[in-house]
C-alpha atoms as a PDB file:
ATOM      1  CA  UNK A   1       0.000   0.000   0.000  1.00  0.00           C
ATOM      2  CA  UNK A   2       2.781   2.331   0.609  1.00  0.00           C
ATOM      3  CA  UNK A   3       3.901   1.772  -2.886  1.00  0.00           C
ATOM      4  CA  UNK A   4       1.178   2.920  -4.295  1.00  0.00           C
ATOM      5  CA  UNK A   5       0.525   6.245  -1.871  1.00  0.00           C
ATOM      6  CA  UNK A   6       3.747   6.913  -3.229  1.00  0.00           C
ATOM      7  CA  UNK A   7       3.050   6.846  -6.693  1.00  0.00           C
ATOM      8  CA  UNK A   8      -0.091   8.610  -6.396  1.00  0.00           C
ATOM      9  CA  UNK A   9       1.206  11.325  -4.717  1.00  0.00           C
ATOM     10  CA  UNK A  10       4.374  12.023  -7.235  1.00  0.00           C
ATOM     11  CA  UNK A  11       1.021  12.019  -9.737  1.00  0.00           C
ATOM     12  CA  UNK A  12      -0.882  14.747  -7.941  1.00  0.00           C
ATOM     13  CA  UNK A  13       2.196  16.588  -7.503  1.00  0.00           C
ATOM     14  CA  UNK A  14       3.087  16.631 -11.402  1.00  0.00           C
ATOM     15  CA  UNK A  15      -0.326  17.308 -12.883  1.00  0.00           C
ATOM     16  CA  UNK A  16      -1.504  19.610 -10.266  1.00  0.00           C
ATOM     17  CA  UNK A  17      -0.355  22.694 -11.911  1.00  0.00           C
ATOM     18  CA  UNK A  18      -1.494  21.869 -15.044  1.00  0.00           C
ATOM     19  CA  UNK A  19      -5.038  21.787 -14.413  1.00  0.00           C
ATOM     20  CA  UNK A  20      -7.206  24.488 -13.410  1.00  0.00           C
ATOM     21  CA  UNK A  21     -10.257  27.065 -13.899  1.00  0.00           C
ATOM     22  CA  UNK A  22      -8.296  28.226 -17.198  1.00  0.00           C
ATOM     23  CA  UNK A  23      -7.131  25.998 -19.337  1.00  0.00           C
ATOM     24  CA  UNK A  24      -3.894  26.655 -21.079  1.00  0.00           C
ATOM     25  CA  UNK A  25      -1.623  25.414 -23.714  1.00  0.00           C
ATOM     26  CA  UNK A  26       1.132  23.452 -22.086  1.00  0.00           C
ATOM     27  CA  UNK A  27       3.534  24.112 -24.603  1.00  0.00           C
ATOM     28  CA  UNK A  28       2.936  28.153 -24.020  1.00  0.00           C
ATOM     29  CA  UNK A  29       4.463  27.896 -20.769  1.00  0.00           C
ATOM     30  CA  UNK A  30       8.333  28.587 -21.645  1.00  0.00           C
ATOM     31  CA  UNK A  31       7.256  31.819 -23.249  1.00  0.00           C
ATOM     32  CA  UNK A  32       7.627  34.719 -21.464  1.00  0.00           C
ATOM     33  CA  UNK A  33       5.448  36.495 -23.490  1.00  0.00           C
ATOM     34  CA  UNK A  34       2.524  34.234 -23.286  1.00  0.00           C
ATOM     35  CA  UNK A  35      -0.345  34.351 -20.886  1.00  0.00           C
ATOM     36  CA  UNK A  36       0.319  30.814 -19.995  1.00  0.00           C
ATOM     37  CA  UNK A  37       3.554  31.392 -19.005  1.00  0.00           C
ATOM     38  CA  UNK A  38       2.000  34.019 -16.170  1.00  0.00           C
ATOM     39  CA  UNK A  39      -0.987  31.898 -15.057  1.00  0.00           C
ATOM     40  CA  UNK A  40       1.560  28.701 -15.146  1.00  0.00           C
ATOM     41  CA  UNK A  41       4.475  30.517 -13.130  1.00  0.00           C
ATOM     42  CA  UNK A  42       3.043  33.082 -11.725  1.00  0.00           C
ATOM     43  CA  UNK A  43      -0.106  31.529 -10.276  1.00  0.00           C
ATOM     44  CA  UNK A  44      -0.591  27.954 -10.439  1.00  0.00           C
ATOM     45  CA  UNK A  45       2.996  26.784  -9.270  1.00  0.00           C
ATOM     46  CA  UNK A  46       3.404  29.266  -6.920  1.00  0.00           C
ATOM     47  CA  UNK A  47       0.086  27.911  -5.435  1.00  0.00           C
ATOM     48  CA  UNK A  48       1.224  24.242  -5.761  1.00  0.00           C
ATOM     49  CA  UNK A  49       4.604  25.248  -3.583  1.00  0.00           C
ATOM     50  CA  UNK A  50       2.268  26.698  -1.025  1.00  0.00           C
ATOM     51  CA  UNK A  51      -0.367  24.089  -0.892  1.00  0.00           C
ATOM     52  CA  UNK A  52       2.258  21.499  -0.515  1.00  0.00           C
ATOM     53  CA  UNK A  53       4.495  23.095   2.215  1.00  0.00           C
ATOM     54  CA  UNK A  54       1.709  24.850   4.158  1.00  0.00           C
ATOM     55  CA  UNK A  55       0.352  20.912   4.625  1.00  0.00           C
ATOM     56  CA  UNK A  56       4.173  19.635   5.406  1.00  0.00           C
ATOM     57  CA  UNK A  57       4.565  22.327   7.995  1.00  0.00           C
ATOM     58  CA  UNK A  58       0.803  21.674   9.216  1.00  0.00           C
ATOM     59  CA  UNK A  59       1.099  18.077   9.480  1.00  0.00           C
ATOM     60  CA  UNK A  60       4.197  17.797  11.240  1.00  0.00           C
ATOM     61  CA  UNK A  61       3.087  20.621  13.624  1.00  0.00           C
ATOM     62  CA  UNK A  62       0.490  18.411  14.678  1.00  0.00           C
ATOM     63  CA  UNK A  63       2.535  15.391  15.206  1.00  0.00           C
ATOM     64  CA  UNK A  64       5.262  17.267  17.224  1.00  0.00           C
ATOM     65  CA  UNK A  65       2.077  18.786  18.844  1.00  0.00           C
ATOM     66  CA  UNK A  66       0.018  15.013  19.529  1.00  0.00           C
ATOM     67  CA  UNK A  67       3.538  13.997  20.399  1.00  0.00           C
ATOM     68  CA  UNK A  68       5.275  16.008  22.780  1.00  0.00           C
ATOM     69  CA  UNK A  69       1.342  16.676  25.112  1.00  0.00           C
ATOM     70  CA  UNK A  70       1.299  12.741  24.759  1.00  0.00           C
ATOM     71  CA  UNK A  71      -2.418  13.884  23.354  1.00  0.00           C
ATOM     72  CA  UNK A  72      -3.896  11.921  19.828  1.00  0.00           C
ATOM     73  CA  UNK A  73      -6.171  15.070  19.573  1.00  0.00           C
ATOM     74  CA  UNK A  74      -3.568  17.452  19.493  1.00  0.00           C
ATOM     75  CA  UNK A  75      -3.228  20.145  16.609  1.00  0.00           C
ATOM     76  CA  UNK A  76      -1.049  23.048  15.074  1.00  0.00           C
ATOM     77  CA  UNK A  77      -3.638  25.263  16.618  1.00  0.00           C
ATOM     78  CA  UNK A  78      -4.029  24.045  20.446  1.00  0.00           C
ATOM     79  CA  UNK A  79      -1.886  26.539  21.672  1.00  0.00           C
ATOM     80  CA  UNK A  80      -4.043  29.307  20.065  1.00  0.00           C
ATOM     81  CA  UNK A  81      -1.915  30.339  17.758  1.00  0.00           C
ATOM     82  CA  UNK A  82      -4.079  30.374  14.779  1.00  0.00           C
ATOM     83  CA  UNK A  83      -7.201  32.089  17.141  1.00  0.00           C
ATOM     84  CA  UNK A  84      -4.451  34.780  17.765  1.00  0.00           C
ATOM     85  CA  UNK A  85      -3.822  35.266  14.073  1.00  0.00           C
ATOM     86  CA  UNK A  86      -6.882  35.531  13.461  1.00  0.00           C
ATOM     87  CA  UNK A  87      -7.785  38.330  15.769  1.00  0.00           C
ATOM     88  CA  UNK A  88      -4.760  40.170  14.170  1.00  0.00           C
ATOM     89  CA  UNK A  89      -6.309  40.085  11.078  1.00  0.00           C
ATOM     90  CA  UNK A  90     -10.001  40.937  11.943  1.00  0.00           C
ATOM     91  CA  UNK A  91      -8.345  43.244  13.457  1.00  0.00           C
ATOM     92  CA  UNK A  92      -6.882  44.650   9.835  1.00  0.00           C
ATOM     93  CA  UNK A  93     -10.019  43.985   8.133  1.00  0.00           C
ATOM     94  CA  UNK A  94     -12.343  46.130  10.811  1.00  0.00           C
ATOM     95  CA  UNK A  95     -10.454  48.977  10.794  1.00  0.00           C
ATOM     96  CA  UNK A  96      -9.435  49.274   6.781  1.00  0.00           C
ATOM     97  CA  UNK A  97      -6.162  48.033   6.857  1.00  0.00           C
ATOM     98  CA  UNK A  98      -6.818  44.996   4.580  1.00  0.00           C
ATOM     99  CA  UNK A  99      -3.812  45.361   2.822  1.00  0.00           C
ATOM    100  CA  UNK A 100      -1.960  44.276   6.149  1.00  0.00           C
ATOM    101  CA  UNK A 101      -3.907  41.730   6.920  1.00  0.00           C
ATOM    102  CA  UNK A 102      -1.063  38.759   6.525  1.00  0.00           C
ATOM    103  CA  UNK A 103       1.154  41.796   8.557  1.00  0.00           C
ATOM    104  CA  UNK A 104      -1.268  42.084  11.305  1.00  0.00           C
ATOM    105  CA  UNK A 105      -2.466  37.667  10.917  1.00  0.00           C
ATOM    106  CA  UNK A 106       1.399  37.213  12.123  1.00  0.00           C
ATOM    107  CA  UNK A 107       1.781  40.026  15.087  1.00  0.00           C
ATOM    108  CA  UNK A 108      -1.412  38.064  16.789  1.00  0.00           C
ATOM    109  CA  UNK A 109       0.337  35.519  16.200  1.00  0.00           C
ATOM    110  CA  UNK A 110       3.357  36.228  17.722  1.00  0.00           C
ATOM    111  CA  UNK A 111       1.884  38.368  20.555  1.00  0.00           C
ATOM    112  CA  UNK A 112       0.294  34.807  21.510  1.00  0.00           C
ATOM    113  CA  UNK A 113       3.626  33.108  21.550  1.00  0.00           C
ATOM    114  CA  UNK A 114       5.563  35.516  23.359  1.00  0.00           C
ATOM    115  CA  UNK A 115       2.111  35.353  26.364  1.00  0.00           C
ATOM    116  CA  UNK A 116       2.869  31.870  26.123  1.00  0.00           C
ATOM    117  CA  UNK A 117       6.019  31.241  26.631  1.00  0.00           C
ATOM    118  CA  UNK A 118       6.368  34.333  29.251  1.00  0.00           C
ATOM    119  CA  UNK A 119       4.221  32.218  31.151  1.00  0.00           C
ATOM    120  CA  UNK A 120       5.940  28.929  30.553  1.00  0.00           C
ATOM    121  CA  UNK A 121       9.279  31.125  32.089  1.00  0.00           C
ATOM    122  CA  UNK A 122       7.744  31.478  35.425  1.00  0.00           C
ATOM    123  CA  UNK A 123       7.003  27.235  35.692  1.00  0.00           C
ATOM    124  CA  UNK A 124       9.715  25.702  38.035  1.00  0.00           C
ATOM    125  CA  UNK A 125       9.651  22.683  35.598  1.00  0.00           C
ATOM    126  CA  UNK A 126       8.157  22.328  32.356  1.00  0.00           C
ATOM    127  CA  UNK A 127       4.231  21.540  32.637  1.00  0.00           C
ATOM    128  CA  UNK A 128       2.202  20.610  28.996  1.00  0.00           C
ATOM    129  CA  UNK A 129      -0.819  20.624  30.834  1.00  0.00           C
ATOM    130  CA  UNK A 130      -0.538  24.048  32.430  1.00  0.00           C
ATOM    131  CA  UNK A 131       0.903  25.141  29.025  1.00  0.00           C
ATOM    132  CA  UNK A 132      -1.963  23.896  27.216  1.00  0.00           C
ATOM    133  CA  UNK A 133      -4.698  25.359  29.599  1.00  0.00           C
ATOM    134  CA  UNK A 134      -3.086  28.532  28.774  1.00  0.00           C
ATOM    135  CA  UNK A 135      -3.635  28.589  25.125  1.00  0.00           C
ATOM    136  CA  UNK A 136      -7.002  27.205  25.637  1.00  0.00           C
ATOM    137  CA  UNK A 137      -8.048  30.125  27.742  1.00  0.00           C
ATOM    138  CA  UNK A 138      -6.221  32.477  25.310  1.00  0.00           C
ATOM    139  CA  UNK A 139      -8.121  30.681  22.563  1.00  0.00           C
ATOM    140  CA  UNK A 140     -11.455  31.230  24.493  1.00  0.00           C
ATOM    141  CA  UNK A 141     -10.098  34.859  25.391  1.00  0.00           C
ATOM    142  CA  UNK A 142      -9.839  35.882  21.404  1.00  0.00           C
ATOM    143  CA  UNK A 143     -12.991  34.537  20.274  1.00  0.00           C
ATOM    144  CA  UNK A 144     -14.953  37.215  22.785  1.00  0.00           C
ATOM    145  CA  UNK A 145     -12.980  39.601  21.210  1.00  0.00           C
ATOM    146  CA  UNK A 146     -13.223  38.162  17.475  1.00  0.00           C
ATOM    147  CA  UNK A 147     -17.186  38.230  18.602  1.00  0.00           C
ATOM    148  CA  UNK A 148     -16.568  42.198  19.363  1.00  0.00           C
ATOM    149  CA  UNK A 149     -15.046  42.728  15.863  1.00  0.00           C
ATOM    150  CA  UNK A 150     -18.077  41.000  13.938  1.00  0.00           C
ATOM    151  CA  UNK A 151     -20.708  43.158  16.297  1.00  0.00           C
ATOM    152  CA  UNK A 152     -18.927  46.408  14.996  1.00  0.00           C
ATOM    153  CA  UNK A 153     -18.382  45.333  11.424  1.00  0.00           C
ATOM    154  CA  UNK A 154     -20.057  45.971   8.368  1.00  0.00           C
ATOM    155  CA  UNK A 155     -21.669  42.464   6.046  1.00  0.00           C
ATOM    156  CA  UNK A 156     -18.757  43.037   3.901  1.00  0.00           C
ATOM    157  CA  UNK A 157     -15.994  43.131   6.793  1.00  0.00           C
ATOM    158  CA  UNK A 158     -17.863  40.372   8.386  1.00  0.00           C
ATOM    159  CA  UNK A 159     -17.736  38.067   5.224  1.00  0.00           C
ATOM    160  CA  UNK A 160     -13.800  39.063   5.040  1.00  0.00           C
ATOM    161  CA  UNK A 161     -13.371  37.510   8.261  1.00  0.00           C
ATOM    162  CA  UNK A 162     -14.855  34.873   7.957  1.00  0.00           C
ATOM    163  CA  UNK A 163     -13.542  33.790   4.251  1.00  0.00           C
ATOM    164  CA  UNK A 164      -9.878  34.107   6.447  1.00  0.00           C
ATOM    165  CA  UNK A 165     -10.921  31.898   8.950  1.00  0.00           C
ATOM    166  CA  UNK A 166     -12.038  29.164   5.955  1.00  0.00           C
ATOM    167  CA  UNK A 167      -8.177  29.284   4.589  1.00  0.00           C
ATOM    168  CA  UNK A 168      -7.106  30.230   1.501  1.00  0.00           C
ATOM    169  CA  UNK A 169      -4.362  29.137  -0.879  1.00  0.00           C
ATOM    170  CA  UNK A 170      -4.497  32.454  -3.157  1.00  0.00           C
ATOM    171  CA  UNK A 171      -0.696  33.656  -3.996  1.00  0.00           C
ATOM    172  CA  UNK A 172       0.266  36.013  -6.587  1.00  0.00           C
ATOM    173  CA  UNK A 173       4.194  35.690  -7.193  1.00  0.00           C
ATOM    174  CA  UNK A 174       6.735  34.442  -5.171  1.00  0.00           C
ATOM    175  CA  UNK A 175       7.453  36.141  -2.163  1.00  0.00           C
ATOM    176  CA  UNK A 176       5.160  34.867  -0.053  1.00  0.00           C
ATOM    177  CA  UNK A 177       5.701  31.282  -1.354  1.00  0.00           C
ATOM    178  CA  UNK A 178       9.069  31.521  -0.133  1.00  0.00           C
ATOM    179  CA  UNK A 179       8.504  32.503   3.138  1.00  0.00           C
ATOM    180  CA  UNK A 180       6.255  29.439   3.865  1.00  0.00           C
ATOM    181  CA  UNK A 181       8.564  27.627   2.483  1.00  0.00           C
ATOM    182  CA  UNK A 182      11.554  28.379   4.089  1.00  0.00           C
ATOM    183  CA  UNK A 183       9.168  28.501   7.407  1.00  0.00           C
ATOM    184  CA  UNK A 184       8.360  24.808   6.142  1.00  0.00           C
ATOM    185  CA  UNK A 185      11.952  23.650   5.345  1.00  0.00           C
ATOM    186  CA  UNK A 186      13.364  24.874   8.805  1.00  0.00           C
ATOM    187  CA  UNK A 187      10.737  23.688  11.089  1.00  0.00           C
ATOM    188  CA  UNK A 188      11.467  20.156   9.544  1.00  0.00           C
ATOM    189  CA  UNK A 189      15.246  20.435  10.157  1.00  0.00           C
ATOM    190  CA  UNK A 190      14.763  21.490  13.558  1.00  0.00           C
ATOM    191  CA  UNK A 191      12.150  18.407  14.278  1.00  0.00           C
ATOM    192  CA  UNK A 192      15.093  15.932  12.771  1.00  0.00           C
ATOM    193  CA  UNK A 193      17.847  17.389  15.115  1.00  0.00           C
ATOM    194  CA  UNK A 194      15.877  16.336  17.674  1.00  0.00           C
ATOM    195  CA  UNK A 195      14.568  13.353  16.595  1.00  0.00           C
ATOM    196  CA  UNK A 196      16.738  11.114  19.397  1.00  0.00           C
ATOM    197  CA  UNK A 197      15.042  13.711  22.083  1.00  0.00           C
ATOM    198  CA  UNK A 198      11.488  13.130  20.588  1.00  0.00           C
ATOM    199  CA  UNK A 199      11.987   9.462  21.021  1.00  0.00           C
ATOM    200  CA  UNK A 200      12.908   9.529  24.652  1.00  0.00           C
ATOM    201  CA  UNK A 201      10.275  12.142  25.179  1.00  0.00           C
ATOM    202  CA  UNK A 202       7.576   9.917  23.638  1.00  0.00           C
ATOM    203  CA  UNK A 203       8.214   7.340  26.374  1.00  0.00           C
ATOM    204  CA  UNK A 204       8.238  10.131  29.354  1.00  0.00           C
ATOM    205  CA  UNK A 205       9.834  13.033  30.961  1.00  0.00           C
ATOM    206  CA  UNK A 206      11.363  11.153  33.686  1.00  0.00           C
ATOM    207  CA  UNK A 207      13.163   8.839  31.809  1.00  0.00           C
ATOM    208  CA  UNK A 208      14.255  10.875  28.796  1.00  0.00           C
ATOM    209  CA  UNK A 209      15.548  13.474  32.012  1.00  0.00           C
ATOM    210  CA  UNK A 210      17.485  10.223  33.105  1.00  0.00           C
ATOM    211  CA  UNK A 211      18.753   9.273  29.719  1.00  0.00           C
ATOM    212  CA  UNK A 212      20.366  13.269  30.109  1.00  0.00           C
ATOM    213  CA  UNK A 213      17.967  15.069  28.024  1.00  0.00           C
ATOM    214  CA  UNK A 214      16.797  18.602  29.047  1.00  0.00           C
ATOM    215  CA  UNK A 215      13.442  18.031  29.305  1.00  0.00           C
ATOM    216  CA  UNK A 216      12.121  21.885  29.600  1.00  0.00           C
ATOM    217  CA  UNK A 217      14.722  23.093  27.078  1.00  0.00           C
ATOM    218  CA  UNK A 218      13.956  20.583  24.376  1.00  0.00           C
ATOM    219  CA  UNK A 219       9.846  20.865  24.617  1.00  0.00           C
ATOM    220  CA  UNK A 220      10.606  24.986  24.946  1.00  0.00           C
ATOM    221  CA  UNK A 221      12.607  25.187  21.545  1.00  0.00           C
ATOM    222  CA  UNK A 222      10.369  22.373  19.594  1.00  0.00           C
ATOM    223  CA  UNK A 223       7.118  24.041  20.615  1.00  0.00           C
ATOM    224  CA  UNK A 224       8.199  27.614  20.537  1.00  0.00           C
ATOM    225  CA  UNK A 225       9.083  26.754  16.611  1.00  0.00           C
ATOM    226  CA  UNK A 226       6.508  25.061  15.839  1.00  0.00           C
ATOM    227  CA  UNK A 227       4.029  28.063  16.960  1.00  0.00           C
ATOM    228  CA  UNK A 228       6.259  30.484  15.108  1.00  0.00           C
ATOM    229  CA  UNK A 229       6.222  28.725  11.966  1.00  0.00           C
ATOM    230  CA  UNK A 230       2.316  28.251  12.518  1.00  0.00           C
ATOM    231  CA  UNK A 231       2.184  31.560  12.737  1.00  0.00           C
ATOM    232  CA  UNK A 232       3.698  32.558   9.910  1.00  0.00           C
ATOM    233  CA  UNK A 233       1.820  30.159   7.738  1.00  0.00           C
ATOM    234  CA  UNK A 234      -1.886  31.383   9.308  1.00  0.00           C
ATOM    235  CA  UNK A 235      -0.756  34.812   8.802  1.00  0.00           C
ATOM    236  CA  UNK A 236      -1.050  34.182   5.111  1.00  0.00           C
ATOM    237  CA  UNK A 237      -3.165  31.428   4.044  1.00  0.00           C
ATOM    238  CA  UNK A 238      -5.743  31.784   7.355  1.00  0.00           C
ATOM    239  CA  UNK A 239      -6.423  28.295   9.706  1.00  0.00           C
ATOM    240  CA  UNK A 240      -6.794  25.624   7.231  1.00  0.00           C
ATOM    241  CA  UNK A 241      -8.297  22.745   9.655  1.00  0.00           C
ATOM    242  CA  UNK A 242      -7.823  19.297   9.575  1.00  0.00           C
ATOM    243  CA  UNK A 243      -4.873  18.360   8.136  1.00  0.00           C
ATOM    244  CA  UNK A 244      -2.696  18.576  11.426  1.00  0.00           C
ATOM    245  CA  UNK A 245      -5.240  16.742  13.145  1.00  0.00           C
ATOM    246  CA  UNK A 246      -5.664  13.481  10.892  1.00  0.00           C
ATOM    247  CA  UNK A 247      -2.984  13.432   8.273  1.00  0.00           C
ATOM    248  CA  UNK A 248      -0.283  12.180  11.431  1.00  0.00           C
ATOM    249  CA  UNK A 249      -2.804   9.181  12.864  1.00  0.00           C
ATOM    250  CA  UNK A 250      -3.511   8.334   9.109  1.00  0.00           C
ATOM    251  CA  UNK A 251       0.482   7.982   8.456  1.00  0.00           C
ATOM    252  CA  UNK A 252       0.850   6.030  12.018  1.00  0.00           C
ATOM    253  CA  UNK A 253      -1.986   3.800  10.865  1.00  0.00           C
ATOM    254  CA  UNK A 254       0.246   3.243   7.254  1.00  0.00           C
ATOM    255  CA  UNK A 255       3.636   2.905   8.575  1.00  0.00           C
ATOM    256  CA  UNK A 256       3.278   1.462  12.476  1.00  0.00           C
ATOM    257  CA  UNK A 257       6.067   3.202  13.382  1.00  0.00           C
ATOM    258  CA  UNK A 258       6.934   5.603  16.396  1.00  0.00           C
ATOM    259  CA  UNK A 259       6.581   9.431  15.956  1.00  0.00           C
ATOM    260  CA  UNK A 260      10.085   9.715  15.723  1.00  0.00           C
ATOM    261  CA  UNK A 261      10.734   8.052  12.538  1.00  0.00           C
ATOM    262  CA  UNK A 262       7.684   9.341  11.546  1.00  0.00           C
ATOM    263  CA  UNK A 263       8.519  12.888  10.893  1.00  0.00           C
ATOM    264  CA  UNK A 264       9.297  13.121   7.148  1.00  0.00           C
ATOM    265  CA  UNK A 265       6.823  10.494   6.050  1.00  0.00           C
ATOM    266  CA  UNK A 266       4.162  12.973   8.102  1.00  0.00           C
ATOM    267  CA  UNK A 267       5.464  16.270   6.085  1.00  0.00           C
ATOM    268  CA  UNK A 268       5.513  14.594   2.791  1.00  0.00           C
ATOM    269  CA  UNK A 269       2.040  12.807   2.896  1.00  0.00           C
ATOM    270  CA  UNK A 270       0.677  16.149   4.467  1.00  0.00           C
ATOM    271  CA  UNK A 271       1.790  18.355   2.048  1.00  0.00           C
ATOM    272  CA  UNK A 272       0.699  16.251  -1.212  1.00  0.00           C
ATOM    273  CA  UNK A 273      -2.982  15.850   0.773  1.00  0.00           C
ATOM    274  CA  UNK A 274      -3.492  19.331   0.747  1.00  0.00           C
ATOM    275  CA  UNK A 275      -2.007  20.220  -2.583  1.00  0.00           C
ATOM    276  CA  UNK A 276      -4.859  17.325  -3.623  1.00  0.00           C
ATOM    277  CA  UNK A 277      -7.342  19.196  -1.798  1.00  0.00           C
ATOM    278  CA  UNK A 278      -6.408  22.594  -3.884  1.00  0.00           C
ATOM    279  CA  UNK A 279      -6.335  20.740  -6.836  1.00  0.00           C
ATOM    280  CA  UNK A 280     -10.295  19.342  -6.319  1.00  0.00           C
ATOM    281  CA  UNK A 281     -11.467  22.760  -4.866  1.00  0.00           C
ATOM    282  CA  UNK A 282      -9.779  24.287  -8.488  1.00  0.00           C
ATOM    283  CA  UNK A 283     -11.399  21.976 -10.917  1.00  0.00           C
ATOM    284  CA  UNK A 284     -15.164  21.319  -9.650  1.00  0.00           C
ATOM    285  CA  UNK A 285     -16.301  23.864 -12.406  1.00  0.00           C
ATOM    286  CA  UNK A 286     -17.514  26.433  -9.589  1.00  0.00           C
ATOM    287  CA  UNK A 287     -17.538  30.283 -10.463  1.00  0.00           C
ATOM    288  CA  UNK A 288     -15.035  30.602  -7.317  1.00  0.00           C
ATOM    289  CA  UNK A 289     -12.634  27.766  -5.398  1.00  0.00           C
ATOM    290  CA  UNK A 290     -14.511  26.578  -2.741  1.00  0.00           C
ATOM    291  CA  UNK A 291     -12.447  27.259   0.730  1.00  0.00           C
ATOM    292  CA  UNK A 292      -9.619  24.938   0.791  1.00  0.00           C
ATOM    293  CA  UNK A 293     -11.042  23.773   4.772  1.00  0.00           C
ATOM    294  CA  UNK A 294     -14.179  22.499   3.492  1.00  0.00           C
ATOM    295  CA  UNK A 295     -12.161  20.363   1.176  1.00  0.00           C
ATOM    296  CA  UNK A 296      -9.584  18.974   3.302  1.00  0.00           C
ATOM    297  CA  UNK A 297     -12.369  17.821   5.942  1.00  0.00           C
ATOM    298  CA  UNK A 298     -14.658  16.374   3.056  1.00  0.00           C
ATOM    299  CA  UNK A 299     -12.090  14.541   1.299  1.00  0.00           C
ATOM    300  CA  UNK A 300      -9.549  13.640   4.813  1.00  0.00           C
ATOM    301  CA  UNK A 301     -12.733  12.687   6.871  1.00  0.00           C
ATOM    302  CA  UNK A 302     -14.206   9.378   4.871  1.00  0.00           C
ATOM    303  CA  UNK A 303     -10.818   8.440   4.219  1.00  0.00           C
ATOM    304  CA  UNK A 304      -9.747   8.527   7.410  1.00  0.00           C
ATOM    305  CA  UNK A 305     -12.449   6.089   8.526  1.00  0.00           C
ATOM    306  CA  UNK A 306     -11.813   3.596   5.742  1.00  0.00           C
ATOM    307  CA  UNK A 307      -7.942   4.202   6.949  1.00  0.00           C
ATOM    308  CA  UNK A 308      -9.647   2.956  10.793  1.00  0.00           C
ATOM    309  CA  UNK A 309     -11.734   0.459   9.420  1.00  0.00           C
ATOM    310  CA  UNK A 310      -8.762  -1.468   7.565  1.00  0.00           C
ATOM    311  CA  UNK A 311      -6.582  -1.476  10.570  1.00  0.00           C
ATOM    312  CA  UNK A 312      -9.449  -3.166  12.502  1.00  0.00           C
ATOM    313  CA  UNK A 313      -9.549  -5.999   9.958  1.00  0.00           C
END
């Protein structure tokens, strides 16, 4: 079966750009001066690169995430991160700065990582629970104030909002791409430095502490990344859902391996999901894509359970 996950995927990942609301000659594409060479390279690539490392970095967030709080239903977002961002940029959108909405998306962001970790500071010894009770009550904390913005907002600022919140994969260009890239690229690095750490951490504090390992240190730096490079990617493409939730059980149920050994297996298979996802929401003939959430749960969610239902057998 692995086999031939891996063959689909390097499928999706070649024809996805080619395919789309417009369709375009193929052999256009090396012309400069052609419009297919600016949809191809300026829009559909660029959009392929995003969808593809936005559900890396999402997938492996949520493993590190289920992982280090020893919790299956842990996500890129428990920390409330992504509520944080998205404060930030209701925050843009209310008061007609929508042209710094990714700007103002990452500052929530951040502002929620540095509350976090300011409190984790002032813990004698590292404590996931108390950590994660924090960024629930932050999460709970932003959503009265999200609730705020909507009451004071106009139908159009409103439906801004709320088409951020349903995560978007619209990128014009390059820069952007790059930046959730490289977010991508490091995060991963960082998460295979510590892969020997992970592995004693999966067991339990205690005895990775007696096998030498800084326990607070190591679950400070892996976290404190991982909510960073969260942030970054909500700050530009909004909380796409699902995909750090499901996409890591769905490669533990394929390989039956530890999360250690798990971690590029989880980026890979999480970024070709989502670029899948894209590539349905961009060819079901619609007059817009639909939001790139509703897809992921529609197409993750029945898969997920025949995924289940297999392993039972």
């Amino acid at each position: 079966m692995k086999i031939l996950f891996t063959l689909a995927s390097l499928c999706i990942l070649i024809i996805a750009p080619f395919y789309g609301q417009i369709d375009i000659d193929t052999a256009k594409i090396i012309d400069p001066l052609s419009m297919e060479y600016q949809v191809f390279w300026e829009l559909r690539f660029p959009r392929v690169v995003v969808a593809f490392f936005t559900g890396g970095l999402l997938g492996l967030s949520g493993l590190l995430f289920q992982s280090l709080f020893k919790n299956p239903m842990g996500t890129p977002y428990t920390l409330g991160v992504a509520s944080g961002s998205t404060l930030g940029a209701a925050f843009a959108i209310v008061f007609g700065l929508g042209a710094l909405t990714s700007l103002f998306g990452f500052l929530g962001a951040i502002i929620t990582v540095f509350i976090l970790f300011t409190v984790t500071a002032r813990l004698q010894s590292f404590e996931s629970n108390s950590l994660l009770l924090v960024g629930i009550a932050l999460s709970f904390f932003y959503n009265a104030v999200l609730m705020i913005l909507f009451y004071i907002s106009d139908e159009s600022q409103s439906f801004e909002i709320v088409r951020f919140t349903m995560g978007s994969l619209d990128v014009v260009g390059w820069s952007e791409t790059l930046l959730i890239t490289l977010s991508a690229l490091l995060l991963l690095s960082l998460s295979l430095k510590y892969k020997y750490e992970l592995r004693l951490l999966l067991t339990s504090n205690d005895n990775a502490f007696l096998k030498g390992i800084e326990v607070k240190k190591v679950n400070i730096v892996l976290l404190f990344s991982v909510s960073v490079a969260v942030g970054v990617c909500v700050s530009i493409t909004g909380p796409i859902g699902f995909v750090g939730l499901i996409i890591p059980h769905m490669v533990k149920i394929l390989y039956r391996q530890s999360a250690d050994r798990l971690l590029l297996p989880t980026f890979l298979y999480a970024g070709v999901f989502l670029v899948l996802s894209d590539f349905i929401s961009r060819n079901l003939g619609t007059t817009s894509d639909i939001p790139i959430g509703i897809i992921t749960a529609f197409v993750g969610g029945p898969f997920f359970i025949y995924l289940i239902m297999q392993r039972g057998r």
